[in-house]
Protein backbone atom coordinates (compact mmCIF):
# COMPACT_ATOMS: atom_id res chain seq x y z
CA UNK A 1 11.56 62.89 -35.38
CA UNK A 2 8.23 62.69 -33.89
CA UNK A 3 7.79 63.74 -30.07
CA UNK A 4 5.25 63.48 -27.48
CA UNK A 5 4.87 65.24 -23.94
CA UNK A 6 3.37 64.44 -20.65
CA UNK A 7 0.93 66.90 -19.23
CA UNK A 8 3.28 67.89 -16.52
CA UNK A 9 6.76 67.34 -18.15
CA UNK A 10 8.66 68.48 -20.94
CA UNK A 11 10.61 65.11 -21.30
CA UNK A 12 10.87 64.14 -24.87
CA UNK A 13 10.50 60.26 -25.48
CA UNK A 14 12.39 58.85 -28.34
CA UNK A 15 10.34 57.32 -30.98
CA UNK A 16 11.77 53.51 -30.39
CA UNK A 17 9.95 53.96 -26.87
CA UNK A 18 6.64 55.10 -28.67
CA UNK A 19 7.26 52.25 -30.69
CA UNK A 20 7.31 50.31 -27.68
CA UNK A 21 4.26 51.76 -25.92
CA UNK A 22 1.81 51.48 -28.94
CA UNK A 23 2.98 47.73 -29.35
CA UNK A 24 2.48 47.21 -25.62
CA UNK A 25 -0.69 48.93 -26.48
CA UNK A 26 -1.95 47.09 -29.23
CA UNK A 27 -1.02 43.45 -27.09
CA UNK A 28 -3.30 44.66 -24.20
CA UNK A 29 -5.93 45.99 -26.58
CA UNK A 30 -5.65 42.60 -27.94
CA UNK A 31 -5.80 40.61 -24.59
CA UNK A 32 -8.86 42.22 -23.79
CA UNK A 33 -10.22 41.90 -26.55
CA UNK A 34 -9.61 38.08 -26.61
CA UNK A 35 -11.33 37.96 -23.13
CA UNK A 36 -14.15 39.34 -23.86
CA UNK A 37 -14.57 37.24 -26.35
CA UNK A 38 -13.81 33.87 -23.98
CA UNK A 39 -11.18 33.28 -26.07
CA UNK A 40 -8.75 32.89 -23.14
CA UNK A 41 -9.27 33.19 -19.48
CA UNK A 42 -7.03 35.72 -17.46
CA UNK A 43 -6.14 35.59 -13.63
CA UNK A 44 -4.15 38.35 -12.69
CA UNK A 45 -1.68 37.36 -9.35
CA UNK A 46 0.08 40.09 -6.60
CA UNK A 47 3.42 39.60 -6.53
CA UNK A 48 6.41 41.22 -5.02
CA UNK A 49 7.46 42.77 -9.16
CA UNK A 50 3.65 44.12 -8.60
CA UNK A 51 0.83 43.06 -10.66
CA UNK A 52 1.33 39.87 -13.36
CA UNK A 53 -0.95 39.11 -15.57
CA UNK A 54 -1.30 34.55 -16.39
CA UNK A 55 -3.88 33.98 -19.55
CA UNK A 56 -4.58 30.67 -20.58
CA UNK A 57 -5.27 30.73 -24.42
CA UNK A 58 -8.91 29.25 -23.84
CA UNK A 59 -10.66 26.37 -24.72
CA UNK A 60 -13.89 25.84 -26.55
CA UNK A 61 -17.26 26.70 -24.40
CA UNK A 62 -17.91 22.34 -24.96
CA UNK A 63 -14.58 21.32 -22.97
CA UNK A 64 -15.67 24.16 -20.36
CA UNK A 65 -18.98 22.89 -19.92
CA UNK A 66 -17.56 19.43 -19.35
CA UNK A 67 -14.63 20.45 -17.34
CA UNK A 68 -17.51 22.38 -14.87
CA UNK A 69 -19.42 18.52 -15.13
CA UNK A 70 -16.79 16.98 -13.86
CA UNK A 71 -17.12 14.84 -10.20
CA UNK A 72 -13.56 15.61 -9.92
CA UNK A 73 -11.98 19.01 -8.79
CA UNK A 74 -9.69 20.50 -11.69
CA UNK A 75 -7.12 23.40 -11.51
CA UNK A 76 -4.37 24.67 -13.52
CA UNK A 77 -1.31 25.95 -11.62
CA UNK A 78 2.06 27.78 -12.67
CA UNK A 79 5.39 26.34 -11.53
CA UNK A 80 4.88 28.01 -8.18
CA UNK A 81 1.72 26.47 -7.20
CA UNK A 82 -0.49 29.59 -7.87
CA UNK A 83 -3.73 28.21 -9.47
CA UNK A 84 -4.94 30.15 -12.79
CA UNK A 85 -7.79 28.22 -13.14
CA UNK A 86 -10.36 26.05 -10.76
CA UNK A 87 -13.72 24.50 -11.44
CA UNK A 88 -16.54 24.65 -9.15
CA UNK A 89 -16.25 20.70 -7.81
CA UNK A 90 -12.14 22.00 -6.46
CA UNK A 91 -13.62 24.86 -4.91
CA UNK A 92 -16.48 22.78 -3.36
CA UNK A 93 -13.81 20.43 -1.57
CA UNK A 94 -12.68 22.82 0.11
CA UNK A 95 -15.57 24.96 1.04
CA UNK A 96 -14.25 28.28 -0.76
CA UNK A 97 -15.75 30.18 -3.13
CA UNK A 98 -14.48 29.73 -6.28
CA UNK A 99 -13.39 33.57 -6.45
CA UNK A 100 -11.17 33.18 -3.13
CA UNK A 101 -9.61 30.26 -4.72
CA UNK A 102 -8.02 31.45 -8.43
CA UNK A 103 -5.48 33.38 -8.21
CA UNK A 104 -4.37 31.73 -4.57
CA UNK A 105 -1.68 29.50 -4.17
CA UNK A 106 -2.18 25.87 -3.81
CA UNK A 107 0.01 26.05 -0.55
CA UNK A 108 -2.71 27.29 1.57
CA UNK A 109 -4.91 23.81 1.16
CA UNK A 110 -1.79 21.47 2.04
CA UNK A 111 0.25 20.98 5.36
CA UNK A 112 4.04 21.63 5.58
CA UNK A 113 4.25 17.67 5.47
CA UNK A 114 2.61 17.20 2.40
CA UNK A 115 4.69 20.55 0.63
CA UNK A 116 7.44 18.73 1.26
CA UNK A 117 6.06 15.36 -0.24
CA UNK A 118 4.67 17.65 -3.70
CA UNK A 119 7.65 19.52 -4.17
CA UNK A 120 9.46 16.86 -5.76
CA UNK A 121 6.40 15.04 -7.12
CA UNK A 122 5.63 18.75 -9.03
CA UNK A 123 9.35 18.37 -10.64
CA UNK A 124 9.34 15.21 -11.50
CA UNK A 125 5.57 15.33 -13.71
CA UNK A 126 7.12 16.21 -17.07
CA UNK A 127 5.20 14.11 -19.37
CA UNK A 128 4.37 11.25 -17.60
CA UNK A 129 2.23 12.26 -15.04
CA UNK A 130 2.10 11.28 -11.09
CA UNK A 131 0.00 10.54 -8.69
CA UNK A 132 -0.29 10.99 -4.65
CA UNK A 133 -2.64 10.98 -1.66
CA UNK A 134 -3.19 13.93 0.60
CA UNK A 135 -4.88 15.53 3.05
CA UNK A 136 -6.47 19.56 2.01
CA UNK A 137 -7.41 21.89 4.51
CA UNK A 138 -10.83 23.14 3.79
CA UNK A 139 -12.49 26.17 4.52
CA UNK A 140 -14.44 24.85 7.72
CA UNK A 141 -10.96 23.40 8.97
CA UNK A 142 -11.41 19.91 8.37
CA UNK A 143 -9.38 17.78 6.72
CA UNK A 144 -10.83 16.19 3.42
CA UNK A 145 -8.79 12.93 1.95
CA UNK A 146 -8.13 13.29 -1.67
CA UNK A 147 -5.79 11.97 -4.61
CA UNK A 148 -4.14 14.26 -7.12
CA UNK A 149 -2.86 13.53 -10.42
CA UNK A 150 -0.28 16.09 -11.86
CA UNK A 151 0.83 16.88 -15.36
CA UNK A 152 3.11 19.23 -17.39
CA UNK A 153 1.00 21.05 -19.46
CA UNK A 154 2.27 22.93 -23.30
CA UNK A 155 4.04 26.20 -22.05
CA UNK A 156 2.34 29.31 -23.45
CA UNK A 157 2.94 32.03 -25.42
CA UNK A 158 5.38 33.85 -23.20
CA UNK A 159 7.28 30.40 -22.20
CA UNK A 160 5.57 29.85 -19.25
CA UNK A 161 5.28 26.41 -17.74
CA UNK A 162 1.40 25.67 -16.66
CA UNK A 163 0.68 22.56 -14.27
CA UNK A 164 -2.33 20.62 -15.06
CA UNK A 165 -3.83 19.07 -11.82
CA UNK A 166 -6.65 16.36 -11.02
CA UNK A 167 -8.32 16.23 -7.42
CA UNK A 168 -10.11 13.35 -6.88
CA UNK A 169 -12.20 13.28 -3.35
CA UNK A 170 -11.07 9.84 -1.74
CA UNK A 171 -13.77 9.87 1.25
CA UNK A 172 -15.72 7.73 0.17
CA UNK A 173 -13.03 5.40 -0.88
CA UNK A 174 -11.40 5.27 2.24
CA UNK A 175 -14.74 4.50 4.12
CA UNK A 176 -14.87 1.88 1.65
CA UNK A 177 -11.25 0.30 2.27
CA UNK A 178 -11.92 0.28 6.00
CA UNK A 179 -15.28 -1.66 5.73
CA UNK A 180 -13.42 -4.08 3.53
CA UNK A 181 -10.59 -4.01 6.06
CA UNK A 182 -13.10 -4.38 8.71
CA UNK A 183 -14.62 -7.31 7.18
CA UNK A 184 -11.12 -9.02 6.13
CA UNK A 185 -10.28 -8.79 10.05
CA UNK A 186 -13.55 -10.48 10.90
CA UNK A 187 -12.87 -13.16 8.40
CA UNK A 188 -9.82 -13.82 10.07
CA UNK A 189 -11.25 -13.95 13.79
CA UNK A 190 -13.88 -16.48 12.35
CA UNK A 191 -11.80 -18.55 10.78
CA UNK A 192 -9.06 -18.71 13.75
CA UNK A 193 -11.86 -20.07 15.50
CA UNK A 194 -13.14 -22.60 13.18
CA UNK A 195 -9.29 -23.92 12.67
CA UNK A 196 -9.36 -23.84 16.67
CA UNK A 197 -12.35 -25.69 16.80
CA UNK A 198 -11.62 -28.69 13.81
CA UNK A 199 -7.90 -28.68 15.54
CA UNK A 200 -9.57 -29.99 18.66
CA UNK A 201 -12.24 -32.31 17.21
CA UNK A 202 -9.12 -33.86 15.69
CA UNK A 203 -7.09 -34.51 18.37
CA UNK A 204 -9.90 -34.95 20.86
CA UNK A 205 -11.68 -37.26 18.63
CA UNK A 206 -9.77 -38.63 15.55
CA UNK A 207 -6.54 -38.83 16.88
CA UNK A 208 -7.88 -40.66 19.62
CA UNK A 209 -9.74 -43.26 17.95
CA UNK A 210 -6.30 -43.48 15.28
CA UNK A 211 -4.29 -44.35 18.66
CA UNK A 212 -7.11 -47.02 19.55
CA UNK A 213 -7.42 -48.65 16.46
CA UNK A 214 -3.73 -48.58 16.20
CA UNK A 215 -3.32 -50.29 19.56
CA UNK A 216 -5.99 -53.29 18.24
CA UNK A 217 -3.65 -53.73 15.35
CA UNK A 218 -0.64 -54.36 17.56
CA UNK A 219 -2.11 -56.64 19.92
CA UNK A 220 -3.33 -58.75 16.90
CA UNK A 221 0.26 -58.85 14.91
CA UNK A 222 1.58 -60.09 18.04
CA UNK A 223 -1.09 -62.59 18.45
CA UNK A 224 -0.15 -64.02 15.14
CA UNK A 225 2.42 -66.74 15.50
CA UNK A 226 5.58 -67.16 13.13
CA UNK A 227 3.61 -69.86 11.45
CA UNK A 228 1.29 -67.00 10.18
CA UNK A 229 4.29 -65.28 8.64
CA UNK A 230 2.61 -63.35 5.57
CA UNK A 231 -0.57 -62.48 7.81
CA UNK A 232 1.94 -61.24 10.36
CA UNK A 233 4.04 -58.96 8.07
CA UNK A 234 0.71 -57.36 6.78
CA UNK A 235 -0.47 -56.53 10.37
CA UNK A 236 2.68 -55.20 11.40
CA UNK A 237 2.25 -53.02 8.22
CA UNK A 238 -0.51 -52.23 8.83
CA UNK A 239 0.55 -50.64 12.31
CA UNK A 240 3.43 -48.72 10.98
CA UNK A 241 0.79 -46.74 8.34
CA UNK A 242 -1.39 -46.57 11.36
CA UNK A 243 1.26 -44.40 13.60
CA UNK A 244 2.08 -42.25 10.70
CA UNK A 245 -1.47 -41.48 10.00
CA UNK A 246 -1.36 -40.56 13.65
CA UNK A 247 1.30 -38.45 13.34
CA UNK A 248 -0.15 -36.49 9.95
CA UNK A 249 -3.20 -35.99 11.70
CA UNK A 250 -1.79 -34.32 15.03
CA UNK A 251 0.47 -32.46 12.43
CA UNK A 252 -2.35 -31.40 10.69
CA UNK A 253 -4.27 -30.13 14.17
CA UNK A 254 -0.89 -28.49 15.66
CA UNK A 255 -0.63 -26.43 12.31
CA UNK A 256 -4.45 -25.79 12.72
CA UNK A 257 -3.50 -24.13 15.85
CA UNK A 258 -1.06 -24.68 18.17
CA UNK A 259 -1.02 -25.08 21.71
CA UNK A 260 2.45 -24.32 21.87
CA UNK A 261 2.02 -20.69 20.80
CA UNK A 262 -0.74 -20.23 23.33
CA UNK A 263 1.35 -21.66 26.19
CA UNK A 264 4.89 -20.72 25.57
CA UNK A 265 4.51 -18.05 23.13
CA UNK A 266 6.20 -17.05 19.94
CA UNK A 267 9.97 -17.87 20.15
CA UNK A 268 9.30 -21.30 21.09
CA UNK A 269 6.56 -22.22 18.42
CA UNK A 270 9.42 -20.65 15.41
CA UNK A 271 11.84 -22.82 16.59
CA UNK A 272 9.05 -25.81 16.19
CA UNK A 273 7.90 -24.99 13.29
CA UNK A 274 11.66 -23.85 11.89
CA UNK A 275 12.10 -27.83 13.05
CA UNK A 276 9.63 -29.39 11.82
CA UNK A 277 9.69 -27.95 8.50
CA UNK A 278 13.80 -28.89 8.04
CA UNK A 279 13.16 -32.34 9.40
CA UNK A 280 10.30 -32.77 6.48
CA UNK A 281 11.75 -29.99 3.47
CA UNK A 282 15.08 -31.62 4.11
CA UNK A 283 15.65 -27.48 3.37
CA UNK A 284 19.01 -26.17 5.65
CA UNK A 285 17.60 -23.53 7.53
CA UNK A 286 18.72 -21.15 10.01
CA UNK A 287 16.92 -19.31 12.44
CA UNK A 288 17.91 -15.99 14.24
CA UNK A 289 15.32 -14.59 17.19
CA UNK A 290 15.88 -11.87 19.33
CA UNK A 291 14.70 -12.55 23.30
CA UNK A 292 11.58 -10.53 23.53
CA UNK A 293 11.89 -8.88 27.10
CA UNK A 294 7.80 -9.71 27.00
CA UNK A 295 5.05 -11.66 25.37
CA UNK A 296 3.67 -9.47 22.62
CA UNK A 297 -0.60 -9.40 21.73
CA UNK A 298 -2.12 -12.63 20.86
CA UNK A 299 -3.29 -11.32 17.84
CA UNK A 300 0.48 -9.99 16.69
CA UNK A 301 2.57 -13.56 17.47
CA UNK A 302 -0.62 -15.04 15.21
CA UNK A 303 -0.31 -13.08 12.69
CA UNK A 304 3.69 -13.31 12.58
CA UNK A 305 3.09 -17.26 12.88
CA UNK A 306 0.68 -17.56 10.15
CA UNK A 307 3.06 -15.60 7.83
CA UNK A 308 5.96 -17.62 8.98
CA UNK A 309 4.03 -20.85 8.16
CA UNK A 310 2.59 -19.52 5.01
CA UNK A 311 6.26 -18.69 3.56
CA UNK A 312 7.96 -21.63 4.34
CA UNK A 313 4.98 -23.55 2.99
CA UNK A 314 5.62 -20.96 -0.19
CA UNK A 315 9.37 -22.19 -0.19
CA UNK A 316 8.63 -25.70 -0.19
CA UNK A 317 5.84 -25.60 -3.06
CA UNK A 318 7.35 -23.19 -5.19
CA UNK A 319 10.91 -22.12 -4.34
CA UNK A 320 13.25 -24.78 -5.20
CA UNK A 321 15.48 -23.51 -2.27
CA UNK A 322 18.67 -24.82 -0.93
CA UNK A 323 18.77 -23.04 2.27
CA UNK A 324 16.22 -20.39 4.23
CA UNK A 325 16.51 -17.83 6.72
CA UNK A 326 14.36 -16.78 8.95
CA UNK A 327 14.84 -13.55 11.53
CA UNK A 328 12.77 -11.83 14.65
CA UNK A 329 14.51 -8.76 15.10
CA UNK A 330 13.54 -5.50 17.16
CA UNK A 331 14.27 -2.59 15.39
CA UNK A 332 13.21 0.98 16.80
CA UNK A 333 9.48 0.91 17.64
CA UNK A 334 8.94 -1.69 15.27
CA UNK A 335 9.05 -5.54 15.33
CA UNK A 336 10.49 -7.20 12.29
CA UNK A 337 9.94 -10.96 11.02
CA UNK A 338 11.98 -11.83 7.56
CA UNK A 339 12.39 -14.84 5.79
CA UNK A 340 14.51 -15.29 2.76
CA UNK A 341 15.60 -18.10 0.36
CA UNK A 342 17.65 -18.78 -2.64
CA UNK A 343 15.31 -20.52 -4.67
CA UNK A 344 13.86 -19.57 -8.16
CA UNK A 345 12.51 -16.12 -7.22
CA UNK A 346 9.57 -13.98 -9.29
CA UNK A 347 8.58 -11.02 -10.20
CA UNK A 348 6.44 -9.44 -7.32
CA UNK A 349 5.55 -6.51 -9.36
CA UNK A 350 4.03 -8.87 -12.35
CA UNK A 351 2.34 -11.16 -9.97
CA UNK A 352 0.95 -9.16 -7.13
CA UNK A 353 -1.71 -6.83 -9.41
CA UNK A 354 -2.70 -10.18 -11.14
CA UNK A 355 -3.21 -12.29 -8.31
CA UNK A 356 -2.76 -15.08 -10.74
CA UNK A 357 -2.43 -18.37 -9.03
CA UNK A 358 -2.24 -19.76 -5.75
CA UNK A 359 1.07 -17.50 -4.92
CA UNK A 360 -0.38 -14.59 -5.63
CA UNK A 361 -3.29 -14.88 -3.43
CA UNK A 362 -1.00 -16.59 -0.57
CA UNK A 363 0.68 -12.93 -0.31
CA UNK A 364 -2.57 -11.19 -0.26
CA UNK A 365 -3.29 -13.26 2.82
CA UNK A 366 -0.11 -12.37 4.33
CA UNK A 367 -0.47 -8.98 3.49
CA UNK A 368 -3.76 -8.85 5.03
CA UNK A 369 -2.46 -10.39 8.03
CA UNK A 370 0.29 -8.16 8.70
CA UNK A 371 -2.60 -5.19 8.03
CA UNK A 372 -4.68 -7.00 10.68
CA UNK A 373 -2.85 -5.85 13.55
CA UNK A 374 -1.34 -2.91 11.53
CA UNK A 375 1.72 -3.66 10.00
CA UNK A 376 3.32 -4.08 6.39
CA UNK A 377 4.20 -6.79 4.10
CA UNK A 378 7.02 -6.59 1.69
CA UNK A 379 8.35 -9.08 -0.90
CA UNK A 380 11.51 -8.51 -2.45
CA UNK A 381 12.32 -11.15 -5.42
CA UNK A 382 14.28 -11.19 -8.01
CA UNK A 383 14.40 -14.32 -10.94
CA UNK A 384 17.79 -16.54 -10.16
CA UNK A 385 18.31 -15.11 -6.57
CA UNK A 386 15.43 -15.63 -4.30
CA UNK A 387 13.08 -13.95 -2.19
CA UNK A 388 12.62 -12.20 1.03
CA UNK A 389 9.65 -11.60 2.62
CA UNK A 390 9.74 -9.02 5.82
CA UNK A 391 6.54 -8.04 8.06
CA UNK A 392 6.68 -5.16 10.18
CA UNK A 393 4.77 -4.17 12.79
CA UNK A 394 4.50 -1.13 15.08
CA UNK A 395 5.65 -2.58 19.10
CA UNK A 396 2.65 0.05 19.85
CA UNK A 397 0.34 -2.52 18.18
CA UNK A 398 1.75 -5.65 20.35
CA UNK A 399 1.76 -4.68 23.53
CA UNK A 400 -0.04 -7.11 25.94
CA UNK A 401 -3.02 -5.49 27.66
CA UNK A 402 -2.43 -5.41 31.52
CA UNK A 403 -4.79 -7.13 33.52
């Protein structure tokens, strides 16, 4: 049997443990070897078992070079967040250097919010991938928007499960969504005034000289006598198609804007429009409003108006409905208008990233309203049951500013 001795002790190690040593050996010999080489890249973490060593069994000095090219920050983490491997762009985000980042954990850049949002996003990557937003704390302590893509990587050698991560910087992207948003609202203020300004050029001007000229026609079917029987019939005709051309064109300026909503405020222009649109649908439908305790913005009873009239308008086009509900309701801090129907139904999710038709853009222009004054659209649907459409909106948003 072969022995060996420390220096300072006369303990006799078996040879299976020598075994064991010069195989441990020979690995390490090995791993250094290997990174020397750039064969793989090491990052060796603290923990509480003392020193552990992570190597990623490397790639080939192209994918390096493009993985350092990248616009995008890119890291490789283990299973508890502690990242083996950054590129310069990640540890430019934050405004770290690059040797204060490896080796760190991935906890340090994120708020106890978004841990708790990750956690379950990190579990549930496998092979598919996901995707969030965030915010990461830089260096400076600012707070730098970004998007990260997560991925399951091929476990190594030893079994270990490695976390392939994508950090895209969203700045830019969000300045860019809030000049579009900017510009939608402005679109919107302009064109609430134009559809102010046609509604009263209609009934100042049109509807006024409709009423005249339907006034003449009257006075001359009664000037006709009975003798003038087929003359007659056409004039008094002629002064029925008159009113109801009256009547379609004061429809058409009270849905341009109405001076209902302006004078006696939201409840009272639903319960019009709920009204008129039965009387001309034929469509049962039932209406449900809470009593506001006040008048909420000008801008927020617009926007739930417009929505209201763009859904029922949806209904009647497209629907093939039976019956529609429509609801105000308060609920919490938030304000809540829903309108449902058993018609045909859709698929939201096939037809809202297409856009395809006039539908889809009809609920991008309700969406965008309920953004306006900062709430959210939502369309359930389903094929064979119908659709409900519910707007939210924050009472924060709608309060009235006191004179």
């Amino acid at each position: 049997m072969k022995t060996a001795r420390h220096k300072n002790s006369t303990r006799v190690l078996p040879a299976s443990e020598i075994a064991g040593l010069r195989a441990r050996l020979a690995e390490a010999e090995e791993t250094i070897r290997a990174i020397r080489s750039g064969e793989v890249d090491v990052v060796v973490v603290t923990k509480k078992k003392g020193l552990q060593m992570f190597t990623l069994e490397g790639a080939e000095h192209s994918y390096r070079v493009l993985i350092e090219s990248m616009n995008e920050g890119a890291l490789t983490l283990t299973a508890d967040k502690v990242i083996l491997y950054a590129n310069q762009c990640f540890a430019r985000m934050v405004k770290c250097p690059l040797e204060q980042v490896t080796g760190s954990s991935f906890r340090r850049f994120i708020s106890a919010a978004d841990r708790a949002i990750l956690r379950p996003l990190m579990k549930k990557t496998a092979k598919a991938g996901s995707k969030m937003q965030l915010l990461l704390h830089t260096g400076d302590g600012s707070l730098l928007p970004v998007q990260i893509s997560v991925r399951e990587m091929a476990k190594d050698s030893s079994g270990r499960v490695t976390i392939g991560m994508v950090v895209t910087d969203m700045t830019e992207a969000r300045r860019t969504e809030e000049l579009l948003r900017a510009l939608m609202h402005r679109v919107v203020e302009v064109q609430e005034a134009e559809r102010g300004r046609v509604a009263l050029e209609l009934h100042d001007n049109i509807t006024q000289l409709i009423c005249a000229v339907v006034f003449r026609s009257q006075a001359l079917a009664e000037s006709l006598s009975t003798h003038d029987g087929p003359a007659k019939n056409e004039a008094i005709k002629l002064c029925v198609l008159l009113g109801q051309t009256a009547e379609e064109v004061e429809r058409i300026s009270r849905n341009l804007r109405p001076s209902i909503l302006d004078q006696l405020g939201l409840l009272a222009v639903m319960r019009a429009t709920c009204t008129e649109f039965a009387d001309r649908s034929g469509l049962s439908v039932k209406l449900s409003c809470v009593d506001l305790s006040e008048r909420l913005s000008t801008d927020t009873e617009l926007a739930l108006y417009r929505i209201l009239q763009q859904a029922l308008a949806n209904v009647e086009k497209h629907a093939q409905a039976h019956h529609v509900g429509v609801a105000l309701t308060l609920r919490g801090s938030f304000v809540r208008l829903a309108i449902k129907d058993d018609g045909l139904g859709f698929d939201p999710d096939h037809l809202a990233p297409r856009l395809k038709g006039k539908g889809g853009l009809d609920l991008l222009s309700m969406r965008e309203r309920a953004s306006y004054v900062g709430g959210v659209l939502t369309v359930k649907s389903k094929r064979g049951i119908g659709t409900k459409i519910e707007v939210s909106i924050p009472l924060s948003a709608t309060a009235r500013a006191m004179d």
